[in-house]
C-alpha atoms as a PDB file:
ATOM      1  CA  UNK A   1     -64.750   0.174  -7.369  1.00  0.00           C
ATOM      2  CA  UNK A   2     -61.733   0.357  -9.933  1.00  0.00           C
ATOM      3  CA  UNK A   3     -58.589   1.263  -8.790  1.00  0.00           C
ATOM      4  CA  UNK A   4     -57.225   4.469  -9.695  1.00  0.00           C
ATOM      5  CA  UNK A   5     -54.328   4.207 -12.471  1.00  0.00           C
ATOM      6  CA  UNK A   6     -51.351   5.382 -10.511  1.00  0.00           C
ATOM      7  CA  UNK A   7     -52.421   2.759  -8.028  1.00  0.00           C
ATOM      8  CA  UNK A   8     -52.977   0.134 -10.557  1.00  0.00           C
ATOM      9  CA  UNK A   9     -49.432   1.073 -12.503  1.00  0.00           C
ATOM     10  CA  UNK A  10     -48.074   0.793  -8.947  1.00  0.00           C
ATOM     11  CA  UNK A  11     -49.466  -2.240  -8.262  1.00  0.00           C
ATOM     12  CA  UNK A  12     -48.072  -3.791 -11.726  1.00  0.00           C
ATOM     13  CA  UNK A  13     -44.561  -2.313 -10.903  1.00  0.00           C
ATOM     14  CA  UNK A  14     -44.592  -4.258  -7.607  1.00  0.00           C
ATOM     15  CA  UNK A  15     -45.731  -7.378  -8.781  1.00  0.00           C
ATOM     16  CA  UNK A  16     -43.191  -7.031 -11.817  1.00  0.00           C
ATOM     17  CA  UNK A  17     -40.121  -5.766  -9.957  1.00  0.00           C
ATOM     18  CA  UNK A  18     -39.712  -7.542  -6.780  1.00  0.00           C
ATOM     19  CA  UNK A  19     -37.930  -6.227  -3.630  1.00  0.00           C
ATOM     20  CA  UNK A  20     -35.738  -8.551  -3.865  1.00  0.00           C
ATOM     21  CA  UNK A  21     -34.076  -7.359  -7.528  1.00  0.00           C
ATOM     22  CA  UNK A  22     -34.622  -3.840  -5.979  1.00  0.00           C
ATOM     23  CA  UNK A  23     -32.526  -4.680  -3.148  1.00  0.00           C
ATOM     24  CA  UNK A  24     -29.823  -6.413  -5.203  1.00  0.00           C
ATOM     25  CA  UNK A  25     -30.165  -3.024  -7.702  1.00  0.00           C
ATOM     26  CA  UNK A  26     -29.869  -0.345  -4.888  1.00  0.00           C
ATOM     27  CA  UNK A  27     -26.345  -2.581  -3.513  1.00  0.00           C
ATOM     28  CA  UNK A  28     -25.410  -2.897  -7.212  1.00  0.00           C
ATOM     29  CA  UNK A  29     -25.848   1.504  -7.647  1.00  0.00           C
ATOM     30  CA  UNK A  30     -24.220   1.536  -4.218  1.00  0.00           C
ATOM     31  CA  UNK A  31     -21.375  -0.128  -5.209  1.00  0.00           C
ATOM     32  CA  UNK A  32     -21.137   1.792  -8.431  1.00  0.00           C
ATOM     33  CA  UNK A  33     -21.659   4.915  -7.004  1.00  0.00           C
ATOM     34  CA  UNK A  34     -18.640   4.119  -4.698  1.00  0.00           C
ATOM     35  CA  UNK A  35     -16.419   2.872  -6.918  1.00  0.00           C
ATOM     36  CA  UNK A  36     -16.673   5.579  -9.100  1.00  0.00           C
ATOM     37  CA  UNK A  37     -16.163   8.005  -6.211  1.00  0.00           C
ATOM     38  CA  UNK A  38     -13.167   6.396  -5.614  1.00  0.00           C
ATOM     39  CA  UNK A  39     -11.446   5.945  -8.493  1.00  0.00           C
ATOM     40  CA  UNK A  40     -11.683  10.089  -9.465  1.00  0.00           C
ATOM     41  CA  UNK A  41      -8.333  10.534  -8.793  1.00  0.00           C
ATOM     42  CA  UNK A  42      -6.647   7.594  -9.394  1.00  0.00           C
ATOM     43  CA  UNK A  43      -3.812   7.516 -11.777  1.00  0.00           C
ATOM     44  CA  UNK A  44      -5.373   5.435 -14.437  1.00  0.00           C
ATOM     45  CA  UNK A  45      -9.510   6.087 -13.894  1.00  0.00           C
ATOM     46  CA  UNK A  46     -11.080   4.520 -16.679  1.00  0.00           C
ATOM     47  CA  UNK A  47      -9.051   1.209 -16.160  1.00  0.00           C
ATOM     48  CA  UNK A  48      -9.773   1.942 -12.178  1.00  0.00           C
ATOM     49  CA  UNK A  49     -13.664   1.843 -12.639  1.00  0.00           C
ATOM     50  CA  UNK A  50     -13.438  -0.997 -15.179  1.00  0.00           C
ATOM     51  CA  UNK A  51     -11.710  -3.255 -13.231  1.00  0.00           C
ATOM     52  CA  UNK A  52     -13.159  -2.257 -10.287  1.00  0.00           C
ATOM     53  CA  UNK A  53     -16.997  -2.167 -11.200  1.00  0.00           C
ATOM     54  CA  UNK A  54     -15.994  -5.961 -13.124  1.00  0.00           C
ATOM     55  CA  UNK A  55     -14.591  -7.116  -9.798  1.00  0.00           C
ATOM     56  CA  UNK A  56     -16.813 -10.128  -8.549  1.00  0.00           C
ATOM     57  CA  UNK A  57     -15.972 -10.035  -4.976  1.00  0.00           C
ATOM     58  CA  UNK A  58     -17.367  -8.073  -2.325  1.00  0.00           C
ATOM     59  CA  UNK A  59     -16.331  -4.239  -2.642  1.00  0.00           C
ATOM     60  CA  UNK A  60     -18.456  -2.335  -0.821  1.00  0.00           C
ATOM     61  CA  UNK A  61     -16.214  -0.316   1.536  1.00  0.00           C
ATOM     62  CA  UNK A  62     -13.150   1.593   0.659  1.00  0.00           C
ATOM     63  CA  UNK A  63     -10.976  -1.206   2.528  1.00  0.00           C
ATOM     64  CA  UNK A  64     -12.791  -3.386   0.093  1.00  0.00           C
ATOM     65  CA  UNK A  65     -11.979  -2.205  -2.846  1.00  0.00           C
ATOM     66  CA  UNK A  66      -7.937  -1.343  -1.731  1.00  0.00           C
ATOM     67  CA  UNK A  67      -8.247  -5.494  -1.671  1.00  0.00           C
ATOM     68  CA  UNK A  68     -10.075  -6.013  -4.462  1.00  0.00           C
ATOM     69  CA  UNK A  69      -7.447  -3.424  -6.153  1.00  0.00           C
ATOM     70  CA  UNK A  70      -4.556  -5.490  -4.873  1.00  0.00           C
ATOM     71  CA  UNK A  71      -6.166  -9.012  -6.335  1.00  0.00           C
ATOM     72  CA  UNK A  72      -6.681  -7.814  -9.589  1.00  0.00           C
ATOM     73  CA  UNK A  73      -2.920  -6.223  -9.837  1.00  0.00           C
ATOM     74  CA  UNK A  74      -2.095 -10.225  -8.113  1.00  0.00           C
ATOM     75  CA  UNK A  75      -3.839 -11.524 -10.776  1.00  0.00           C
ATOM     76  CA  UNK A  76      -2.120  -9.530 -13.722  1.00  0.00           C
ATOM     77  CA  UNK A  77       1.261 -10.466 -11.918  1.00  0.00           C
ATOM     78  CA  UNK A  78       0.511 -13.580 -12.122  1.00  0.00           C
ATOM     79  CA  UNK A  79      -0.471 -13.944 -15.601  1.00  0.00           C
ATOM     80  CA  UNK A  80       2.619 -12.018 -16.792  1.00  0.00           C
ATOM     81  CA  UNK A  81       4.924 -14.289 -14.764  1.00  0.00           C
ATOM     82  CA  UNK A  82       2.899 -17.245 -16.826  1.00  0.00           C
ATOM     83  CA  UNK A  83       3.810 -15.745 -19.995  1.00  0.00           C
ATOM     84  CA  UNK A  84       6.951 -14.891 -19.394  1.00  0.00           C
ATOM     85  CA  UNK A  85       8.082 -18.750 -18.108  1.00  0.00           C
ATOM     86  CA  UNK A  86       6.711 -20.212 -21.303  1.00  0.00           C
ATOM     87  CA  UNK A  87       8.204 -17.321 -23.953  1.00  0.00           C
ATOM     88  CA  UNK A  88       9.126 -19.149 -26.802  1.00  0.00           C
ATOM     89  CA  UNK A  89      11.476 -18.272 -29.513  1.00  0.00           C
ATOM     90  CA  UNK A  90      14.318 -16.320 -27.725  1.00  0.00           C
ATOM     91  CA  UNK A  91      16.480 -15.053 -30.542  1.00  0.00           C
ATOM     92  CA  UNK A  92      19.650 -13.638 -28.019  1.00  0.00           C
ATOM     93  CA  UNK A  93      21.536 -14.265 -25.003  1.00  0.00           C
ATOM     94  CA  UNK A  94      20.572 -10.711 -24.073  1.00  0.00           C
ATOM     95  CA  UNK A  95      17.122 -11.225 -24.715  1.00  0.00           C
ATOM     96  CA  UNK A  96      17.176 -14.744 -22.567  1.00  0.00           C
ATOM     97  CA  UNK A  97      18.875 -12.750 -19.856  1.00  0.00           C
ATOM     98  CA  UNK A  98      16.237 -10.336 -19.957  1.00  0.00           C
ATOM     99  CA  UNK A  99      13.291 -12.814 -19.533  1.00  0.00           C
ATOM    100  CA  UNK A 100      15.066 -14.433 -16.980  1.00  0.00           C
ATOM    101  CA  UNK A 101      15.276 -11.332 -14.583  1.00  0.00           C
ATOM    102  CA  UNK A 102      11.678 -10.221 -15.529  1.00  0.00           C
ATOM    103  CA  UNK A 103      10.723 -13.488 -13.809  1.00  0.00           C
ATOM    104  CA  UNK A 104      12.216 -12.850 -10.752  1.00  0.00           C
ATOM    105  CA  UNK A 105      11.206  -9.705 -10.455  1.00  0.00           C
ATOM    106  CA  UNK A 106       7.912 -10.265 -11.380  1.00  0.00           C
ATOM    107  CA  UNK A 107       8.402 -13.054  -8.504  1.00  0.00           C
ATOM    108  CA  UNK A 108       9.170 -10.528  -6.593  1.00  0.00           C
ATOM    109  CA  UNK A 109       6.364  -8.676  -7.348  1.00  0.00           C
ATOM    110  CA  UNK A 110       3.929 -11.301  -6.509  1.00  0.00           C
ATOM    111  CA  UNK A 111       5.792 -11.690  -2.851  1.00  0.00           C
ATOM    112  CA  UNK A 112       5.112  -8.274  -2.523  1.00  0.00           C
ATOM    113  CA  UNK A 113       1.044  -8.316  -3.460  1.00  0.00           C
ATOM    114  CA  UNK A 114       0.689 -11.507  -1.214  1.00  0.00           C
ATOM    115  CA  UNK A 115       1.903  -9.597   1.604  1.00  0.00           C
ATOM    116  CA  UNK A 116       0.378  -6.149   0.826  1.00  0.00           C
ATOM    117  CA  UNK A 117      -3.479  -7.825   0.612  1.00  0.00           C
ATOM    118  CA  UNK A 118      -2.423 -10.150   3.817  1.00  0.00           C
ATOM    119  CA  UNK A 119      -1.563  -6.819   5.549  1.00  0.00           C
ATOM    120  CA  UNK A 120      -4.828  -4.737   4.481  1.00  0.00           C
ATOM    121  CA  UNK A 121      -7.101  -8.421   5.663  1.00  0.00           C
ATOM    122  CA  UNK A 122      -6.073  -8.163   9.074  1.00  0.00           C
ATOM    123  CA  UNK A 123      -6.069  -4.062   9.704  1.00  0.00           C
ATOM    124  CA  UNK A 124      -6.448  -3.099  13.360  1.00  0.00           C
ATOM    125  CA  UNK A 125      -6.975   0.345  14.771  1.00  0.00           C
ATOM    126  CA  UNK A 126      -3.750   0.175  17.091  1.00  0.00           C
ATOM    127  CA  UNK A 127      -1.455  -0.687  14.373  1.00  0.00           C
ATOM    128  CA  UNK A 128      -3.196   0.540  11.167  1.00  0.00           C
ATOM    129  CA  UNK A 129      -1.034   3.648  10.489  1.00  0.00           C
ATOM    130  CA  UNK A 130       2.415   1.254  10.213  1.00  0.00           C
ATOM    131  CA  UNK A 131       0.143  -1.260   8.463  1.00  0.00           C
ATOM    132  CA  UNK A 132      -1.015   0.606   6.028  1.00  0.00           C
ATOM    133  CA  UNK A 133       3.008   2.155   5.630  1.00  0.00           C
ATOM    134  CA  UNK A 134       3.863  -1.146   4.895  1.00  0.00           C
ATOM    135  CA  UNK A 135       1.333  -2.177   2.539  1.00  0.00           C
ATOM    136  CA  UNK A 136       2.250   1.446   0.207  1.00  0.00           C
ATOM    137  CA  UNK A 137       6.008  -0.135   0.698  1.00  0.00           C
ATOM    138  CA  UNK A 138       5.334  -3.401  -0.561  1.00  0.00           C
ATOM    139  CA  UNK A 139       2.935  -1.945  -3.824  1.00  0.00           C
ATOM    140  CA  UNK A 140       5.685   0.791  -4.283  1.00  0.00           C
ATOM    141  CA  UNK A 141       8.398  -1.972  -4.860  1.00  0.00           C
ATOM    142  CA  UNK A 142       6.185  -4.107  -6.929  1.00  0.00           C
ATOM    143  CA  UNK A 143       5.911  -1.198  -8.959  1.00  0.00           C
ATOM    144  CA  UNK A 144       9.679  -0.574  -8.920  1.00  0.00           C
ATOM    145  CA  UNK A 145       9.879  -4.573  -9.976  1.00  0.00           C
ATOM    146  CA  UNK A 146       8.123  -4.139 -13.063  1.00  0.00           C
ATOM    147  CA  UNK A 147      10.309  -0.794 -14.186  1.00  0.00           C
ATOM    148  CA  UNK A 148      13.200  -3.205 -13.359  1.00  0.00           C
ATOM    149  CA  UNK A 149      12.200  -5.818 -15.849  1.00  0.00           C
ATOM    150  CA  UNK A 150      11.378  -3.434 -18.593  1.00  0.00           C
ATOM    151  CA  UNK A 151      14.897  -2.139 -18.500  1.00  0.00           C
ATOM    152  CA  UNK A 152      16.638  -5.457 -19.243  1.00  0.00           C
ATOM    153  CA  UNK A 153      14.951  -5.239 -22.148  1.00  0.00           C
ATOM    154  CA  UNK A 154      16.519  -2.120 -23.443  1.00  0.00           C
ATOM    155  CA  UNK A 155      18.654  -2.020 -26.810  1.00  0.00           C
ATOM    156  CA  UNK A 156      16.398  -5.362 -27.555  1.00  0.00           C
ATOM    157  CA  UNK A 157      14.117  -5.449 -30.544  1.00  0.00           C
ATOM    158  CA  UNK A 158      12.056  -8.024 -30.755  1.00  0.00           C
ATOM    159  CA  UNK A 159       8.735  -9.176 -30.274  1.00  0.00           C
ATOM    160  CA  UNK A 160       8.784 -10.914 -27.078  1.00  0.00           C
ATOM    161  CA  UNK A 161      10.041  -7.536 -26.099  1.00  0.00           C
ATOM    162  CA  UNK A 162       6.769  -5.860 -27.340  1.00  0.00           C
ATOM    163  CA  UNK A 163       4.840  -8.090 -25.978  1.00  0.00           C
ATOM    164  CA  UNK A 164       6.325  -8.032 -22.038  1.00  0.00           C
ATOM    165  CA  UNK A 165       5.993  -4.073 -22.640  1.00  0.00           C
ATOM    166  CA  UNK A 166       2.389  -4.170 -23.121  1.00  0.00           C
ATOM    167  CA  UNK A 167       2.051  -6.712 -20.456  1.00  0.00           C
ATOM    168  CA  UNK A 168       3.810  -4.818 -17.998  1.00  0.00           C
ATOM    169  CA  UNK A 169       2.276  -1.467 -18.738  1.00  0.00           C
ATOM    170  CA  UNK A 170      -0.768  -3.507 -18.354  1.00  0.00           C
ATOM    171  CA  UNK A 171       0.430  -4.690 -15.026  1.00  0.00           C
ATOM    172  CA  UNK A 172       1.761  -1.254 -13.806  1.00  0.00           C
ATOM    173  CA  UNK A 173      -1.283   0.738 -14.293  1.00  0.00           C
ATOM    174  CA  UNK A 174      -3.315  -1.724 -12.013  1.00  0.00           C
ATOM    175  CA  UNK A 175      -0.980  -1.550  -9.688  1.00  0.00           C
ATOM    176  CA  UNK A 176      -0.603   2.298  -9.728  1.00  0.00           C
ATOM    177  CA  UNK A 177      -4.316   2.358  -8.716  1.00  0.00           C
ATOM    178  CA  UNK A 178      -3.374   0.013  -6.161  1.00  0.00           C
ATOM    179  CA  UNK A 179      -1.482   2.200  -4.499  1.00  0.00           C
ATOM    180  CA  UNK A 180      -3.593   4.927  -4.981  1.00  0.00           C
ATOM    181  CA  UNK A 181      -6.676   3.000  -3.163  1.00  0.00           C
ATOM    182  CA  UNK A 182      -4.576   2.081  -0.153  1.00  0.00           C
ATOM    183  CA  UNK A 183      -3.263   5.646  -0.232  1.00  0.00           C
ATOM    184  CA  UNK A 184      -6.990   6.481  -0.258  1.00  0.00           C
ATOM    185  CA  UNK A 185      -7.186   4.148   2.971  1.00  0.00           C
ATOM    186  CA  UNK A 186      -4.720   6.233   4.941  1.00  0.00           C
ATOM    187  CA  UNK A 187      -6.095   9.750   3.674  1.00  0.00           C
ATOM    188  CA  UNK A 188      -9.582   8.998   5.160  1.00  0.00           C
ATOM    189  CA  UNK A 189      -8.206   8.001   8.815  1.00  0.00           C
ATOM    190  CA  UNK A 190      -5.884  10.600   8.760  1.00  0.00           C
ATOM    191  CA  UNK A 191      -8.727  13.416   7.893  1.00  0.00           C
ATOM    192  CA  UNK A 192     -10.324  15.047  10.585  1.00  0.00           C
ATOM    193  CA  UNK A 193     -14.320  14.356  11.129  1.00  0.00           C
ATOM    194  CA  UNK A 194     -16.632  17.082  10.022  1.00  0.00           C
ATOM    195  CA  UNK A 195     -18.013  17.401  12.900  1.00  0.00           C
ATOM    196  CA  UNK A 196     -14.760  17.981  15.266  1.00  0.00           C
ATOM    197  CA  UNK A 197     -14.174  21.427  16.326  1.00  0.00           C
END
């Protein structure tokens, strides 16, 4: 007896599509789904779900992605330190000067991040509210680092200056959303349950 065609265009779909990719696609939607959730509000969205949805660790829980936000603003801080220890062709003492301090407070900056994604790793329910205080702390001053570099640079016109600009901005925007994921963190166990009275 021939099988009916839905059944038979069912059939080929199963045999094609495994439940193993459909597994793997349903946790790659969920993740999607959630990080695009989350990153509504955040200060820079666009860059938030890029870097997020890019991210090739596991981020499948708000906590997880406050961590993955924190690595990839490590990872920026990092590369910007990198450039700015091998800058070549430093035309000023001012502009030497100005380098210099960028790398310690970019230094600075990467202290900060260490500690911050150290912090949200080991989250407990009996400490989390001064946990989490400390982690927004620790972002806020990285963020307050990379202002602080930028405005060695001012009255200086050159190209290195350009350059650390766009690198910073860079570098400040990932770390704005950051903060605004670990913010996220403290709104959600803060906010009362739906179904309390």
């Amino acid at each position: 007896m021939p099988l009916p065609f839905f059944s038979l265009f069912l059939l080929l779909s199963l045999i094609s599509y495994p439940p193993s990719n459909a597994a793997a696609n349903f946790r790659q939607n969920a993740h999607q789904d959630l990080v695009r959730s989350s990153c509504r509000h955040a200060s820079y969205p666009n860059l938030c779900i890029h870097t997020l949805s890019s991210y090739s660790g596991p981020a499948n829980t708000p906590r997880d992605l406050a961590q993955a936000a924190v690595k990839i603003s490590l990872a920026r801080a990092h590369r910007v330190s990198k450039y700015l220890r091998n800058v070549s062709g430093l035309k000023s003492k001012r502009e030497r000067g100005a380098v210099r301090d960028c790398v310690e407070q970019i230094s600075d900056s990467v202290d900060e991040l260490r500690s911050t994604l150290s912090e949200l790793k080991h989250l407990r329910g009996e400490t989390f509210g001064w946990q989490i205080s400390n982690a927004e702390t620790w972002v806020s001053a990285a963020l307050t680092n990379e202002d602080t570099c930028l405005d060695g640079f001012e009255g200086v016109e050159s190209k290195v200056k350009n350059d650390v600009k766009r690198k910073m901005r860079n570098m400040a925007r990932v770390t704005s959303n950051a903060l605004y994921m670990i913010n996220q963190l403290d709104e959600s166990r803060r906010r009362p349950k739906s179904d309390d009275p």
